[in-house]
N, C-alpha and C. Protein backbone atom coordinates (compact mmCIF):
# COMPACT_ATOMS: atom_id res chain seq x y z
N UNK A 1 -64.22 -2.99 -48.51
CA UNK A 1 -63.54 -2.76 -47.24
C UNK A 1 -63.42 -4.07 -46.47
N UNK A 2 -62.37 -4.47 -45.99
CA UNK A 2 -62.06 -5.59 -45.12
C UNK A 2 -62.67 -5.48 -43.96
N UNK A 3 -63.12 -6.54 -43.09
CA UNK A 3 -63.90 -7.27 -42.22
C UNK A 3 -62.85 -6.59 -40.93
N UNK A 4 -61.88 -6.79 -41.01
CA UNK A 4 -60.68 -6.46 -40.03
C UNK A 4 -59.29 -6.36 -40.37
N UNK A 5 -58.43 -5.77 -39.46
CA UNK A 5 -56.98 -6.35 -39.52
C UNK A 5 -56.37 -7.73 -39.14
N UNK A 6 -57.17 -8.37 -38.42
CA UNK A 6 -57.03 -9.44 -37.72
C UNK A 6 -55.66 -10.17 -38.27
N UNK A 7 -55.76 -10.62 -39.66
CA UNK A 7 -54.57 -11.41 -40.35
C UNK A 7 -53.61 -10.70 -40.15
N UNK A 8 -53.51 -9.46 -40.60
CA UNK A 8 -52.21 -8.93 -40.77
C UNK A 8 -51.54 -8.80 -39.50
N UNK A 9 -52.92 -8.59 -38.76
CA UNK A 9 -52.06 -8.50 -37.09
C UNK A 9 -51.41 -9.96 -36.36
N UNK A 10 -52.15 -10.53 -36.61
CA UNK A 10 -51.61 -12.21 -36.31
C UNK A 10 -50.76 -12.33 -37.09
N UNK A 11 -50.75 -12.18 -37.77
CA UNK A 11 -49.01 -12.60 -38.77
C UNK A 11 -47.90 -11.58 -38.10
N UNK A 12 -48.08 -10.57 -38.06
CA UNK A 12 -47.07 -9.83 -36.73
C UNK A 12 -46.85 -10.11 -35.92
N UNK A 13 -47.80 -10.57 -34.99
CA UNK A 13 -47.47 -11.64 -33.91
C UNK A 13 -46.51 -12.78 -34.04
N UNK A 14 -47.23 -13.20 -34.82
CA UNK A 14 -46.33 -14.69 -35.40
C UNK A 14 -44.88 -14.62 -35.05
N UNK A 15 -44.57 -13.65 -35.54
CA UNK A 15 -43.26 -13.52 -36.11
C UNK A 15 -42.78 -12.23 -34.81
N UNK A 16 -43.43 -11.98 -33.83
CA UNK A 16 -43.15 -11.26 -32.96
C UNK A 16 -42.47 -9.83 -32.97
N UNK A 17 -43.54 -8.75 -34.14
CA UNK A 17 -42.81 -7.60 -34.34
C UNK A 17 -44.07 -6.66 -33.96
N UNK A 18 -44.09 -6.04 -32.64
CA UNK A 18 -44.99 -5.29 -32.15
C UNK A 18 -44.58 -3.89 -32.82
N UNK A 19 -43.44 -3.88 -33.21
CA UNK A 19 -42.75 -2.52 -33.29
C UNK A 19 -43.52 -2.05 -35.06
N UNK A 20 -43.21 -2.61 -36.00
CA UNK A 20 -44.16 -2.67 -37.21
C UNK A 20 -45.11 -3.25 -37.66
N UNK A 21 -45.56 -3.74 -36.57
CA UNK A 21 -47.12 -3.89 -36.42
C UNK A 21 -48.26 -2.32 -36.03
N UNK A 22 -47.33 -1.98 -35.01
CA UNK A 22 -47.93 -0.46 -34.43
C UNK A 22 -47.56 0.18 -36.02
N UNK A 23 -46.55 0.68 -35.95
CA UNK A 23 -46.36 1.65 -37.09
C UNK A 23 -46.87 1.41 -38.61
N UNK A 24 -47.30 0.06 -38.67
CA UNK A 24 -48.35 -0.11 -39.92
C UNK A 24 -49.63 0.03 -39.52
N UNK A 25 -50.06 -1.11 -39.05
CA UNK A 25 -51.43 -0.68 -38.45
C UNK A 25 -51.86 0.46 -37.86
N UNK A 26 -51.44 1.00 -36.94
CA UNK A 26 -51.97 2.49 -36.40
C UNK A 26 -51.44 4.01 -36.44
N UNK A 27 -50.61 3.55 -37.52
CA UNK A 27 -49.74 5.16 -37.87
C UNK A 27 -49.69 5.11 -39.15
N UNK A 28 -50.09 4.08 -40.06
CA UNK A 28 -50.08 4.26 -41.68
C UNK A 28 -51.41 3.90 -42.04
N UNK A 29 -51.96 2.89 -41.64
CA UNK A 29 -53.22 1.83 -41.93
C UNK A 29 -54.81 3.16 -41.39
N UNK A 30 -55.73 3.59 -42.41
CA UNK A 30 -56.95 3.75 -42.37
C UNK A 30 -57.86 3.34 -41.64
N UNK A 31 -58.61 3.84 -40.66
CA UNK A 31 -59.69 2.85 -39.83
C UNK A 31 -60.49 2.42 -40.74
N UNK A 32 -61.08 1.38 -40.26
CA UNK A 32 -61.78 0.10 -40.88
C UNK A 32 -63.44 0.64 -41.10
N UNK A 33 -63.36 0.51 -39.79
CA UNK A 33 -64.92 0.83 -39.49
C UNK A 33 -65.39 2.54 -38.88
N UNK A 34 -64.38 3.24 -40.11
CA UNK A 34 -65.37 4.68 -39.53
C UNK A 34 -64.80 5.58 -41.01
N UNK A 35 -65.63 6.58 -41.49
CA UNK A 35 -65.26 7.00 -42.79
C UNK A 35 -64.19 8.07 -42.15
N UNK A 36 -63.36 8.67 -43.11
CA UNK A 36 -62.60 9.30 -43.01
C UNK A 36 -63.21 10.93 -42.69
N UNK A 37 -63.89 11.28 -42.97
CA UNK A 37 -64.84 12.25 -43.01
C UNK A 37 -65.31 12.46 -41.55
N UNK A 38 -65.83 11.65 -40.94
CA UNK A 38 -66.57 11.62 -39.98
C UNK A 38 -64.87 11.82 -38.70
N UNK A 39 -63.60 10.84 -39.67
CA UNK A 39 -62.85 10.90 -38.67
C UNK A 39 -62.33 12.56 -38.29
N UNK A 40 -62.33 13.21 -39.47
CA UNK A 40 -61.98 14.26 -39.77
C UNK A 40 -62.34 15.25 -39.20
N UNK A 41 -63.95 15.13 -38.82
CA UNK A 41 -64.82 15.87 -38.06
C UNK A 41 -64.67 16.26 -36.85
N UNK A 42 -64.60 14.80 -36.35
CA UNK A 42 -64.29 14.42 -34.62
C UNK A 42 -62.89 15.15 -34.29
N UNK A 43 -61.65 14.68 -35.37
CA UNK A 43 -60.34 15.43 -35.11
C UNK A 43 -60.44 16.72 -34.53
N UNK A 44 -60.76 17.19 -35.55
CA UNK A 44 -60.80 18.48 -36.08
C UNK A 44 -61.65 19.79 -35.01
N UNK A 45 -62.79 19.06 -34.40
CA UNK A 45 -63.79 19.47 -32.98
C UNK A 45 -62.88 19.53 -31.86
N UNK A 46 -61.63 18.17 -31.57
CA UNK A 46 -60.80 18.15 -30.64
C UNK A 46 -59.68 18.96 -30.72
N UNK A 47 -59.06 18.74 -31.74
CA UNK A 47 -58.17 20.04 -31.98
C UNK A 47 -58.37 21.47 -31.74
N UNK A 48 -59.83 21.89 -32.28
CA UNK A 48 -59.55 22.81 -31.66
C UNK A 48 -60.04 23.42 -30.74
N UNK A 49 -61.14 22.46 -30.06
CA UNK A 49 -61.68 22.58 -28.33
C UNK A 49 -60.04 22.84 -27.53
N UNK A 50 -58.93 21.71 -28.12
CA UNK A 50 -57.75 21.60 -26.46
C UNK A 50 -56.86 21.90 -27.54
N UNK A 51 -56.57 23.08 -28.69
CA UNK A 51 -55.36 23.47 -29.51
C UNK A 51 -54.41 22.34 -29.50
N UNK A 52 -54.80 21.26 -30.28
CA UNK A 52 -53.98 20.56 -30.12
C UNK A 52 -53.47 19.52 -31.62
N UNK A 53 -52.36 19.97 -32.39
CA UNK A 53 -52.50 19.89 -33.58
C UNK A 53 -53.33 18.59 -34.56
N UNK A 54 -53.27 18.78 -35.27
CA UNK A 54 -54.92 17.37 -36.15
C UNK A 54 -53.51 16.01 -36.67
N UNK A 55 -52.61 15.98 -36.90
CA UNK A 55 -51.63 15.21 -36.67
C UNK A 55 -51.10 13.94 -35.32
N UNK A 56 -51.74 15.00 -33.96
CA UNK A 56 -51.42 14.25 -32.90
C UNK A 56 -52.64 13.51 -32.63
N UNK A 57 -53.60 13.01 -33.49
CA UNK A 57 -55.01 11.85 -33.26
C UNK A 57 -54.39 10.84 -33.67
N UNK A 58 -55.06 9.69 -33.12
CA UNK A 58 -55.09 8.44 -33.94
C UNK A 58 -56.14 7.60 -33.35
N UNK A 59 -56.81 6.73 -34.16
CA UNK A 59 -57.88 6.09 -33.94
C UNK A 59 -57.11 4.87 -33.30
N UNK A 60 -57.80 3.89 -32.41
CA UNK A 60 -57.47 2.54 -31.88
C UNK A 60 -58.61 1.67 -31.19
N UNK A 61 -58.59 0.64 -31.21
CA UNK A 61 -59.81 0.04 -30.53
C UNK A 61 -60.41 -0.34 -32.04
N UNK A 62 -61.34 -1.02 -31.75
CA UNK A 62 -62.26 -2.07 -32.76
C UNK A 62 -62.71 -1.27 -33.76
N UNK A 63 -62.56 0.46 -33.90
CA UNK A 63 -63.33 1.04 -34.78
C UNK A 63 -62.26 1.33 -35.84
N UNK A 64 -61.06 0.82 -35.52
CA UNK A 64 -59.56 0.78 -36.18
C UNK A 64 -59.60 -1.05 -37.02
N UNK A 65 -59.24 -1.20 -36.49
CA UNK A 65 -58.69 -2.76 -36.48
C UNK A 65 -59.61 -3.53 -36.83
N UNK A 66 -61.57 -3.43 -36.09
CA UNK A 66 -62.34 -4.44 -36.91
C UNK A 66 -62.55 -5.63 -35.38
N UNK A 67 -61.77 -5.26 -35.20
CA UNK A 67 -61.90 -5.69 -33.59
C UNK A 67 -61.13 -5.56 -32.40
N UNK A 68 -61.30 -6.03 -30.97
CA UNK A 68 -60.65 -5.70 -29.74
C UNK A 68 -59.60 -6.77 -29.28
N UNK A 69 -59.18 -6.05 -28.89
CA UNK A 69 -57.59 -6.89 -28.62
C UNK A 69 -58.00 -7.44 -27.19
N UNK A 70 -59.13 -6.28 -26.30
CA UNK A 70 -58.62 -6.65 -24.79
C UNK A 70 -60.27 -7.03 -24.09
N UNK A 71 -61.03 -6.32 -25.35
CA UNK A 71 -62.44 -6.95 -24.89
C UNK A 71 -63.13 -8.30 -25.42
N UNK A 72 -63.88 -8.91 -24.70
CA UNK A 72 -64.43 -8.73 -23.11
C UNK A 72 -63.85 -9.30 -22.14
N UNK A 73 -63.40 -8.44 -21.27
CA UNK A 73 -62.66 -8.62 -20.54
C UNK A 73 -62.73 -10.21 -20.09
N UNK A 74 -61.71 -10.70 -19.29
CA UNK A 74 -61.64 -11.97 -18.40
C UNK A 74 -62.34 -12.97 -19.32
N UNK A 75 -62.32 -12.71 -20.43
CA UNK A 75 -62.89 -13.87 -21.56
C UNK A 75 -62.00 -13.74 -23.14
N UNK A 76 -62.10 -15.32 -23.28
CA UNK A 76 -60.87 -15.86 -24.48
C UNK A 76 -61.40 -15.25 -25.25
N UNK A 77 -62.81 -14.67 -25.79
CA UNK A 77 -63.50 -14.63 -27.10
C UNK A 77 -62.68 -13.73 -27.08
N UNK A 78 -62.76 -13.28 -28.92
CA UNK A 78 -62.73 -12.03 -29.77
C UNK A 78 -63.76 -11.60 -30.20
N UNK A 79 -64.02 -10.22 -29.60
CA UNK A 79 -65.25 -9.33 -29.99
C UNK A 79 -64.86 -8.03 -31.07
N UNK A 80 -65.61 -8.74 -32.10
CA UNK A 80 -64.99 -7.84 -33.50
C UNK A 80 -66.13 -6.55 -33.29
N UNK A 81 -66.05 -5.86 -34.40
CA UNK A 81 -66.55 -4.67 -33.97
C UNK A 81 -68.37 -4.63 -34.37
N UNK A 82 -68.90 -3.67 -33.92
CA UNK A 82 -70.48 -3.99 -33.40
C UNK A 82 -71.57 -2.73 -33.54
N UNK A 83 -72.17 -2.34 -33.99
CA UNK A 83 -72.48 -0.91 -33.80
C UNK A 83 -72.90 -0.43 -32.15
N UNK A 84 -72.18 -1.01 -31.29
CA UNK A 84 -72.05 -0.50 -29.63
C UNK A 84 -70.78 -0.32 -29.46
N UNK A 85 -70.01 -0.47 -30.51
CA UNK A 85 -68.57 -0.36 -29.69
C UNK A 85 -68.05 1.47 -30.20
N UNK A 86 -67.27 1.42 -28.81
CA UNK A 86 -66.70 3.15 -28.43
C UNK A 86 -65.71 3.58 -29.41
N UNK A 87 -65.93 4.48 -29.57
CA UNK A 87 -64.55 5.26 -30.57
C UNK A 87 -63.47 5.75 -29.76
N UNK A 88 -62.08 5.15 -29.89
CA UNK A 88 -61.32 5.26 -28.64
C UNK A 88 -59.95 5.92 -29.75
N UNK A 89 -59.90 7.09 -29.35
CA UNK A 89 -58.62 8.00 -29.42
C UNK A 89 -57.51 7.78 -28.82
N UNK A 90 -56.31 7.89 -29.34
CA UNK A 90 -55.18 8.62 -28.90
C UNK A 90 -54.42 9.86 -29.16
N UNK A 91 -54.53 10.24 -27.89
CA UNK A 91 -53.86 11.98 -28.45
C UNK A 91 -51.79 11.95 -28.29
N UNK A 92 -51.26 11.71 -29.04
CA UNK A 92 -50.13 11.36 -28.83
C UNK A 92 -49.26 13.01 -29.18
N UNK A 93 -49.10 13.35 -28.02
CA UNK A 93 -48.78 15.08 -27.56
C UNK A 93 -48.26 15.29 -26.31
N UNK A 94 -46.51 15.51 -26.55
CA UNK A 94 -46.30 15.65 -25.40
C UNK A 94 -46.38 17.04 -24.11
N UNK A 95 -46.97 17.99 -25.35
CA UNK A 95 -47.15 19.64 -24.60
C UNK A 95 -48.64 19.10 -23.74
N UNK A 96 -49.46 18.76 -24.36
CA UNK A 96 -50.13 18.42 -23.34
C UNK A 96 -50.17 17.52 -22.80
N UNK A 97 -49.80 16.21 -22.46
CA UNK A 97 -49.41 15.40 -21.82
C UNK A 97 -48.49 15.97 -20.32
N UNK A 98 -48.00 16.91 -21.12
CA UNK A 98 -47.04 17.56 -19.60
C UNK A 98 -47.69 18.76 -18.75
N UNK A 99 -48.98 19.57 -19.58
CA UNK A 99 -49.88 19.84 -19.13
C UNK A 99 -50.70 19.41 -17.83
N UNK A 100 -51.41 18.14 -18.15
CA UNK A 100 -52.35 17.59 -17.47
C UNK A 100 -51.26 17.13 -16.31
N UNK A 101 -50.20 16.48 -16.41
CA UNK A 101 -48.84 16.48 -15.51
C UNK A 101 -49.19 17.85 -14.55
N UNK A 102 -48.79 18.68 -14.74
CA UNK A 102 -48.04 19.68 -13.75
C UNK A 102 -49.55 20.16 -13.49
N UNK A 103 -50.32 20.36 -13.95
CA UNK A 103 -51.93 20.87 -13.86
C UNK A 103 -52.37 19.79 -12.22
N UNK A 104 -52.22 18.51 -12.27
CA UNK A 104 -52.45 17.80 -11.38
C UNK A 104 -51.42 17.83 -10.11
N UNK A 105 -50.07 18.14 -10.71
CA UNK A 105 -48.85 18.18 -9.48
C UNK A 105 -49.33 19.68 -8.57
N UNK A 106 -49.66 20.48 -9.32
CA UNK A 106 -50.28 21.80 -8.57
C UNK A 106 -51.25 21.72 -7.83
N UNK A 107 -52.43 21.79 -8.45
CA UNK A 107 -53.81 21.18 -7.91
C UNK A 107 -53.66 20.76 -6.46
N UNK A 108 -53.16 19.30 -6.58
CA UNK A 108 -53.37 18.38 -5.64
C UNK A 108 -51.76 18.79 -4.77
N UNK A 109 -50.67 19.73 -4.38
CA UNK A 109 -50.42 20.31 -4.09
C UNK A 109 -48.96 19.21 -3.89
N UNK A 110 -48.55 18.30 -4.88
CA UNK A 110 -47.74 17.50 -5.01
C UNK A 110 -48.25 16.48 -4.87
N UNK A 111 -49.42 15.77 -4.61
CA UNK A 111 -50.18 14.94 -4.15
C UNK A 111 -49.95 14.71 -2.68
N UNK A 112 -50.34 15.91 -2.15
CA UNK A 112 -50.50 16.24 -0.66
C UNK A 112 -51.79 15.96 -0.55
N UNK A 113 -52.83 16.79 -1.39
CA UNK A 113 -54.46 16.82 -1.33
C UNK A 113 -55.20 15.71 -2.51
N UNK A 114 -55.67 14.60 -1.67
CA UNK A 114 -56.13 13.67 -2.98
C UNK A 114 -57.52 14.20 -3.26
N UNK A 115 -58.13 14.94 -2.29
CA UNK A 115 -59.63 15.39 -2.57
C UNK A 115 -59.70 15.78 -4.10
N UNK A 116 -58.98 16.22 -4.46
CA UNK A 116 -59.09 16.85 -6.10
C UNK A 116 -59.49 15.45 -7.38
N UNK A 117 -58.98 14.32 -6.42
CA UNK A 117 -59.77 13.11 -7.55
C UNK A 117 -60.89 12.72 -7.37
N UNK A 118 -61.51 12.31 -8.26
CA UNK A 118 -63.08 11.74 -8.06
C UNK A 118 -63.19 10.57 -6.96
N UNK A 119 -62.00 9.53 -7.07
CA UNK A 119 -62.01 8.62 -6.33
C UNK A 119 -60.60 8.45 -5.88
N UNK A 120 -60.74 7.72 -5.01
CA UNK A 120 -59.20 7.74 -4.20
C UNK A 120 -58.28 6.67 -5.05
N UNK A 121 -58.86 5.58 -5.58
CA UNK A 121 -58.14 4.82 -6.05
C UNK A 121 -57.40 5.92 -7.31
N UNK A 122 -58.29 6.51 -7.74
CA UNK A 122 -57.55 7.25 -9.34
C UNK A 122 -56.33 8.19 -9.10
N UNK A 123 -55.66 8.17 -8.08
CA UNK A 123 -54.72 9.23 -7.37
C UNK A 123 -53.37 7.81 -7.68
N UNK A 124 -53.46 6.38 -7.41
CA UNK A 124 -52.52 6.09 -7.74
C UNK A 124 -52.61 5.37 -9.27
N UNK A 125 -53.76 5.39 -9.56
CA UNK A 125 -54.00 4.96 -11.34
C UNK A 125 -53.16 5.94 -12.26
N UNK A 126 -53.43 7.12 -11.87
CA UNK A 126 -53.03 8.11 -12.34
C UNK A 126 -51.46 8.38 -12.34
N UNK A 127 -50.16 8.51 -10.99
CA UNK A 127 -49.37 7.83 -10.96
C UNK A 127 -48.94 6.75 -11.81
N UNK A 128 -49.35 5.40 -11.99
CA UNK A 128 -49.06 4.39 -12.15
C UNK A 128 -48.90 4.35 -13.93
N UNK A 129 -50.28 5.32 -14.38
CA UNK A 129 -50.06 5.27 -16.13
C UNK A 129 -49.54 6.72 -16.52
N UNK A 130 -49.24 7.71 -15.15
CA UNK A 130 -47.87 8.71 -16.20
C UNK A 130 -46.53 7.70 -16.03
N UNK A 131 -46.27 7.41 -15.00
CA UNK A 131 -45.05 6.69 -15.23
C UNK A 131 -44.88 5.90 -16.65
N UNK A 132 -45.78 5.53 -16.92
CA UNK A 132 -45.59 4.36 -18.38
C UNK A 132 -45.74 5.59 -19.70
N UNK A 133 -45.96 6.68 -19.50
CA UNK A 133 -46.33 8.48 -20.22
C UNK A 133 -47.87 7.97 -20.93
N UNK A 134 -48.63 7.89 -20.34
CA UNK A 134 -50.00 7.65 -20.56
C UNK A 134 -50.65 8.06 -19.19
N UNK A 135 -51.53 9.02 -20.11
CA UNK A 135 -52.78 9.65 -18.83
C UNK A 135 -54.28 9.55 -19.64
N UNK A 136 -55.29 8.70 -18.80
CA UNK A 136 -56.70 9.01 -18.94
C UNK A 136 -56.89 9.95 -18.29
N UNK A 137 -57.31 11.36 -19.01
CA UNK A 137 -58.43 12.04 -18.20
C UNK A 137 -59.44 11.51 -17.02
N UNK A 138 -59.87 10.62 -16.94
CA UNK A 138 -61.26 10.43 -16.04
C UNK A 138 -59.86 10.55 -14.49
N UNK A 139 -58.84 10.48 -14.64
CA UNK A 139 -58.03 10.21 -13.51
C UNK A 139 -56.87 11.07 -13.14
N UNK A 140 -57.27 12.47 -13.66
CA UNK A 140 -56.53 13.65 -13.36
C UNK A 140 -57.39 14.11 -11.83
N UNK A 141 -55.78 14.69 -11.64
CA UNK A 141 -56.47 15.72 -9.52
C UNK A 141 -57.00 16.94 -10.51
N UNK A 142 -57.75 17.18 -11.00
CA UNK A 142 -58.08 18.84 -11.51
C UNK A 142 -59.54 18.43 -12.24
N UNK A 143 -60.47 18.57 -10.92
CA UNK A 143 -61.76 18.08 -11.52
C UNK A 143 -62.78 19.35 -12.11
N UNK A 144 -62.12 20.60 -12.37
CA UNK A 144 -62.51 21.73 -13.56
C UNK A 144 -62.32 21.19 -14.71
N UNK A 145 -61.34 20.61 -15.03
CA UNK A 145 -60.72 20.39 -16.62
C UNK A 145 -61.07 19.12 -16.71
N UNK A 146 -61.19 17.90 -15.84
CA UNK A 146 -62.06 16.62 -15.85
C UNK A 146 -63.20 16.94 -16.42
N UNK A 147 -64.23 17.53 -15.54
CA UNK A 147 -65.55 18.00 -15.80
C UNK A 147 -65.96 18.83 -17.10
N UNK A 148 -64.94 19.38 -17.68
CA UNK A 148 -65.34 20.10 -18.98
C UNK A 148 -65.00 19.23 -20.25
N UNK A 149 -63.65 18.19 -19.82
CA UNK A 149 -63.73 17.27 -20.43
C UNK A 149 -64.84 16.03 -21.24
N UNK A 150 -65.24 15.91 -19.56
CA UNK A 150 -66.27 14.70 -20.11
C UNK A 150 -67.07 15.76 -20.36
N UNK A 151 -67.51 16.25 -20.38
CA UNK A 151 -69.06 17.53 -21.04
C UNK A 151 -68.84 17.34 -22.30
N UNK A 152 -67.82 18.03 -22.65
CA UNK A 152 -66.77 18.08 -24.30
C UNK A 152 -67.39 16.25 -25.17
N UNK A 153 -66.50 15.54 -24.26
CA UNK A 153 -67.15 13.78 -24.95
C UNK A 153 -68.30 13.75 -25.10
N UNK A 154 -68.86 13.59 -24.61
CA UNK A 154 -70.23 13.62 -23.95
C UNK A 154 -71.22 14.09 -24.97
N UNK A 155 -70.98 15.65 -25.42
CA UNK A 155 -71.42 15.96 -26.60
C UNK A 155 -71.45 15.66 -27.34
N UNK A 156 -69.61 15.48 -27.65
CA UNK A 156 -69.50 14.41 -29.08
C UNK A 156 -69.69 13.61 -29.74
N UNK A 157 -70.01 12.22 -28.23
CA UNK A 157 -70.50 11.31 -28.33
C UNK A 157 -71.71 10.98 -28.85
N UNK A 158 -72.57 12.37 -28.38
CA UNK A 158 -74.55 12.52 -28.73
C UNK A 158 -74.69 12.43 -30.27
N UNK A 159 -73.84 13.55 -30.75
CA UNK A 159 -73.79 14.22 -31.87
C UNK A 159 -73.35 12.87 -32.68
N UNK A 160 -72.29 12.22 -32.68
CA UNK A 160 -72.04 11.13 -33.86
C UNK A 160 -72.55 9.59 -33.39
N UNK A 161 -73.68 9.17 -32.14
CA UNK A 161 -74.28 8.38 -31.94
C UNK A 161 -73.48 7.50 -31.66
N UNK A 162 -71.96 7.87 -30.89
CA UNK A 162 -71.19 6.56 -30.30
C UNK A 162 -70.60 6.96 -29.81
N UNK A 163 -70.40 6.12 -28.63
CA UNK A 163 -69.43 7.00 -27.54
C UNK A 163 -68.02 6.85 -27.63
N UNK A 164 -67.23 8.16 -27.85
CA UNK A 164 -66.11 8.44 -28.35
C UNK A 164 -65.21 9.22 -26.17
N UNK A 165 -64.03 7.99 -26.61
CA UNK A 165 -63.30 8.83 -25.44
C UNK A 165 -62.19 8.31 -25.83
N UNK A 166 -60.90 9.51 -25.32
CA UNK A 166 -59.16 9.74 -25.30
C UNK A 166 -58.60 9.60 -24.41
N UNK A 167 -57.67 8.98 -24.50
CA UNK A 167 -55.96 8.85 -23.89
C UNK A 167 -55.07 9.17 -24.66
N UNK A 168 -54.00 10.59 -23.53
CA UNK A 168 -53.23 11.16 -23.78
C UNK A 168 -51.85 10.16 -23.67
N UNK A 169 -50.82 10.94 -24.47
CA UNK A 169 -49.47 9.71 -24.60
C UNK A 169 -48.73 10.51 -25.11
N UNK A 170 -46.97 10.25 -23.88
CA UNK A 170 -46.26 11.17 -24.33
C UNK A 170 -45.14 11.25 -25.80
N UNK A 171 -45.52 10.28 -25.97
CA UNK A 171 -44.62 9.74 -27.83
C UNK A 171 -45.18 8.90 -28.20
N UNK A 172 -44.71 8.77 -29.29
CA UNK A 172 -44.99 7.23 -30.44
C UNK A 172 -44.18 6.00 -29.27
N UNK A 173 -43.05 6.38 -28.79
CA UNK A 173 -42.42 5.15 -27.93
C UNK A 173 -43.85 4.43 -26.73
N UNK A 174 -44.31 5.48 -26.04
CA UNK A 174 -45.23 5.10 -25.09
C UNK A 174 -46.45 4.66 -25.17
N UNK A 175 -46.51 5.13 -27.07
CA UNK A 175 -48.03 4.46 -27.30
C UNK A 175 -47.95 3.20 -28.17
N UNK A 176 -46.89 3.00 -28.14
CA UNK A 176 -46.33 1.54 -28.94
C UNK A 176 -46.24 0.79 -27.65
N UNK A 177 -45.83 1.07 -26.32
CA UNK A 177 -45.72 0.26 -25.24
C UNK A 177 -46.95 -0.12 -24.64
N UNK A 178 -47.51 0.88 -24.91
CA UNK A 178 -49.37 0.74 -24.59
C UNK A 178 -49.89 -0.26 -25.17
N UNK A 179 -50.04 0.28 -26.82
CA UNK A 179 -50.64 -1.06 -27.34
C UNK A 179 -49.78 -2.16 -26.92
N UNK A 180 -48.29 -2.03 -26.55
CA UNK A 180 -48.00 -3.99 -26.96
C UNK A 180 -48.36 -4.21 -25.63
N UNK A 181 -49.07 -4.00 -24.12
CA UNK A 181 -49.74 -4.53 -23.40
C UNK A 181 -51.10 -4.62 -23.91
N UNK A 182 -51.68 -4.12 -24.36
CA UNK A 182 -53.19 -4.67 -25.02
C UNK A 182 -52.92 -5.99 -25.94
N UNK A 183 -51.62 -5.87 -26.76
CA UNK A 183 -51.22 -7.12 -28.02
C UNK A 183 -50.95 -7.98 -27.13
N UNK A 184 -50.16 -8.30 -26.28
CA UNK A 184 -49.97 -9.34 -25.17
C UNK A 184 -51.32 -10.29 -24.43
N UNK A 185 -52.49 -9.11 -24.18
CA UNK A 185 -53.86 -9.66 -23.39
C UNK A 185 -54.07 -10.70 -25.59
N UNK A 186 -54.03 -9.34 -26.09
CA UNK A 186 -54.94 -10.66 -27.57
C UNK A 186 -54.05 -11.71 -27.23
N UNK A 187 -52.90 -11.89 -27.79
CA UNK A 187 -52.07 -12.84 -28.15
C UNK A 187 -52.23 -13.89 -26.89
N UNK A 188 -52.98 -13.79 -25.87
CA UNK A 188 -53.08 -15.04 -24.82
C UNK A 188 -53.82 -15.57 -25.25
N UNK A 189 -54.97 -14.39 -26.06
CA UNK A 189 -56.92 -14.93 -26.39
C UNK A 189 -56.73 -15.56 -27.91
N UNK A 190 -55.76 -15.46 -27.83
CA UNK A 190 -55.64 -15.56 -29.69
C UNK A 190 -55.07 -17.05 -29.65
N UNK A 191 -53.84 -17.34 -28.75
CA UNK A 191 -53.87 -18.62 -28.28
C UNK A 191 -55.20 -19.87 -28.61
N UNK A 192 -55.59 -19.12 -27.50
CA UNK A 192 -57.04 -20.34 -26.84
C UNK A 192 -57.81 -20.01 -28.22
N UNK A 193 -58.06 -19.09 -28.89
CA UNK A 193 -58.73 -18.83 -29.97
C UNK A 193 -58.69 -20.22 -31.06
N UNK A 194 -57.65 -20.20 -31.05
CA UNK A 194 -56.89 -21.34 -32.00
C UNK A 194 -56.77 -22.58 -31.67
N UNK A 195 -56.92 -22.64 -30.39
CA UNK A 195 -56.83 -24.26 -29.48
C UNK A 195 -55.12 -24.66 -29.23
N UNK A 196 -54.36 -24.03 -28.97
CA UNK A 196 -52.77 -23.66 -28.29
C UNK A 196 -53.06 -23.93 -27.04
């Protein structure tokens, strides 16, 4: 098993194709650092905790790739992967994606009532990444389905000894736009990496 994607992803860069870079690496390409089995498990618990078909997962983050595109933060290094690093999902589904949407437009009564977020800032976080069709849970107005959420991780996390958390995304278009702002933070670090 390879160390990482690192090459193949820098050579995409190179040549500036975020578009089959995503669709090889994270829609054809095997995670690196987690067995298939175990991925299977985790799917398969989420699917059918939030009915949500075993097709719409995908692994991302260092337990994919071998390493992080965006960690540690505010620093050039590359931090390859570690037995501390998180298992980070994408649920790429737009029935629920439009869910957690109108679940929060109700709730919070159009965003009349921000009390329904944990924190005030997460009322325009939340805003700011449906517009781009990306929603973290921790930053929905509907702190019933927040709260059963993280319970749900939380468990999961105990049970396979790493902490595993999701972001929802309303297509392959929005989670290709996602990652190529994470590919943009590497490709600055990847720079200085190299001495550019």
């Amino acid at each position: 098993m390879n160390d990482s994607y690192k090459g193949i992803i820098d050579e995409y860069l190179k040549n500036s194709n975020t578009e089959k870079l995503v669709k090889h690496i994270f829609l054809l390409k095997p995670s690196l650092k987690i067995t298939s089995k175990k991925v299977y498990d985790i799917f398969d618990k989420i699917s059918k905790e939030y009915n949500i078909p075993f097709k719409d997962f995908k692994i991302i983050g260092s337990t994919h790739t071998g390493f992080s595109f965006v960690k540690p933060k505010k620093s050039k290094e590359i931090k390859f992967f570690s037995n501390d690093s998180d298992l980070d999902i994408a649920i790429i589904n737009k029935d629920f994606f439009y869910y957690l949407y109108k679940n929060t437009l109700k709730i919070t009564e159009y965003f009349k009532n921000n009390t329904f977020f944990s924190k005030p800032e997460h009322e325009q976080l939340f805003k700011e990444n449906y517009l781009k069709g990306y929603i973290r849970p921790d930053t929905i107005g509907d702190k019933k389905f927040k709260r059963n959420w993280r319970n749900f991780f939380y468990e999961l996390s105990k049970e396979y000894n790493q902490k595993i958390s999701a972001a929802i995304y309303l297509d392959e278009e929005t989670f290709h736009n996602k990652l190529k702002e994470s590919l943009e933070i590497y490709k600055e670090k990847l720079e200085v990496y190299n001495g550019k």
